[in-house]
Protein backbone atom coordinates (compact mmCIF):
# COMPACT_ATOMS: atom_id res chain seq x y z
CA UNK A 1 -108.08 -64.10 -114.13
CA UNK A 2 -110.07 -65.08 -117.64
CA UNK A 3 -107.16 -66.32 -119.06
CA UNK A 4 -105.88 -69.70 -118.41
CA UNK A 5 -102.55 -69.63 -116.68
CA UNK A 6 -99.81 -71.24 -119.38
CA UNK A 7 -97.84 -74.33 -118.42
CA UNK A 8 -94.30 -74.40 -118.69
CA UNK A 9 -93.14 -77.30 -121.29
CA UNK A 10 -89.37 -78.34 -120.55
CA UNK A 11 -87.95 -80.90 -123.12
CA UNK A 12 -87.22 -83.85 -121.71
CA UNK A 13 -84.21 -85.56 -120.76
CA UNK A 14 -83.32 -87.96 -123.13
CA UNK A 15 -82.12 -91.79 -120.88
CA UNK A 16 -78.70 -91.74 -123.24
CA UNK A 17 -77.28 -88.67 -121.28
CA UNK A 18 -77.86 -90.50 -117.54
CA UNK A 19 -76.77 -93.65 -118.96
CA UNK A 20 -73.86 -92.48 -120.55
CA UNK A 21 -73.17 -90.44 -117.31
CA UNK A 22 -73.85 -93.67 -115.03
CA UNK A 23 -71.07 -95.89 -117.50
CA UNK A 24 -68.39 -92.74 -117.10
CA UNK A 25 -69.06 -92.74 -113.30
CA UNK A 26 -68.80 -96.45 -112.78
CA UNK A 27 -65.68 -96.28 -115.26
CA UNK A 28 -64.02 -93.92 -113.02
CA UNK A 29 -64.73 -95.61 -109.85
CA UNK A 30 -63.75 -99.38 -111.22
CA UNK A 31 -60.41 -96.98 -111.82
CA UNK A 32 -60.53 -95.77 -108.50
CA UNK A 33 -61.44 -99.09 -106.95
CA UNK A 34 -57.93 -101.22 -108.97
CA UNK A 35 -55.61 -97.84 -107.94
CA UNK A 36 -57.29 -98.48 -104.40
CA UNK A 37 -56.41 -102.29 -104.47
CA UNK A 38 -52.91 -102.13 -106.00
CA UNK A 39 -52.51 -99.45 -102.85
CA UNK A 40 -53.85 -101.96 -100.20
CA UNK A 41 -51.62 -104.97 -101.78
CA UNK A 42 -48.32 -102.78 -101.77
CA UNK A 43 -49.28 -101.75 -97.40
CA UNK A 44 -50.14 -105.64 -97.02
CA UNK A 45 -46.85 -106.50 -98.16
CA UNK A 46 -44.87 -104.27 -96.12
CA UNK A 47 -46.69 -105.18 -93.13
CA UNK A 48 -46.30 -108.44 -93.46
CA UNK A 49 -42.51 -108.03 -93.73
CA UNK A 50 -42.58 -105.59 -90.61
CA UNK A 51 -44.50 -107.76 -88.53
CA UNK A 52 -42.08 -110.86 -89.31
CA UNK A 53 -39.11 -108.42 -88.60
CA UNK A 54 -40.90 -107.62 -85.01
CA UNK A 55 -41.31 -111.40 -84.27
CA UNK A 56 -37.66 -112.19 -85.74
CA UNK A 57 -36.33 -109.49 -82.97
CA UNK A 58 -38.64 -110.25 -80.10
CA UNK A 59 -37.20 -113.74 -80.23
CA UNK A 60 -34.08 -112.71 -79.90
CA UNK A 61 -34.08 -110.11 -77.25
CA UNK A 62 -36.00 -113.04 -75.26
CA UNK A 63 -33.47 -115.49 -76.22
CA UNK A 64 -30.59 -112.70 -74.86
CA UNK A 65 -32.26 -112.00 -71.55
CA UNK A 66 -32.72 -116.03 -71.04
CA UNK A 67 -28.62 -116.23 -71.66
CA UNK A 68 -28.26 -113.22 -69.82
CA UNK A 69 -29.95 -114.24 -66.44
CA UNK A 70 -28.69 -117.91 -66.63
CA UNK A 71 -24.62 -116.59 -66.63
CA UNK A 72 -26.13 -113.89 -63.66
CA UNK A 73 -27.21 -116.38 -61.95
């Protein structure tokens, strides 16, 4: 062991590579993120319209059974 060991010299990584990878990444999630939105906005909508439906029809089958048991009775 007279002879020095020899260091391993890696080239470095340049900061253009993880900041080009870092703008393609948040590219893809701001993508991700508007697809995602558009998504949640189309479900919203159809809720809402359900839910109205539901409270439409509940009203009306209470509004039935109110006529129903007042000629029954």
């Amino acid at each position: 062991m007279a002879t020095p060991r020899r260091r391993i010299v890696r080239p470095s990584t340049p900061t253009t590579n993880t900041d080009a990878h870092r703008h393609r990444q948040l590219q893809k999630l701001r993508g991700r993120l508007d697809h995602d939105r558009k998504a949640l906005g189309r479900w919203h909508s159809r809720l809402t319209r359900a839910f109205n439906t539901v409270q439409k029809l509940q009203a009306k089958v209470v509004r039935l059974e109110r006529q129903m048991t007042k000629l029954e009775g």
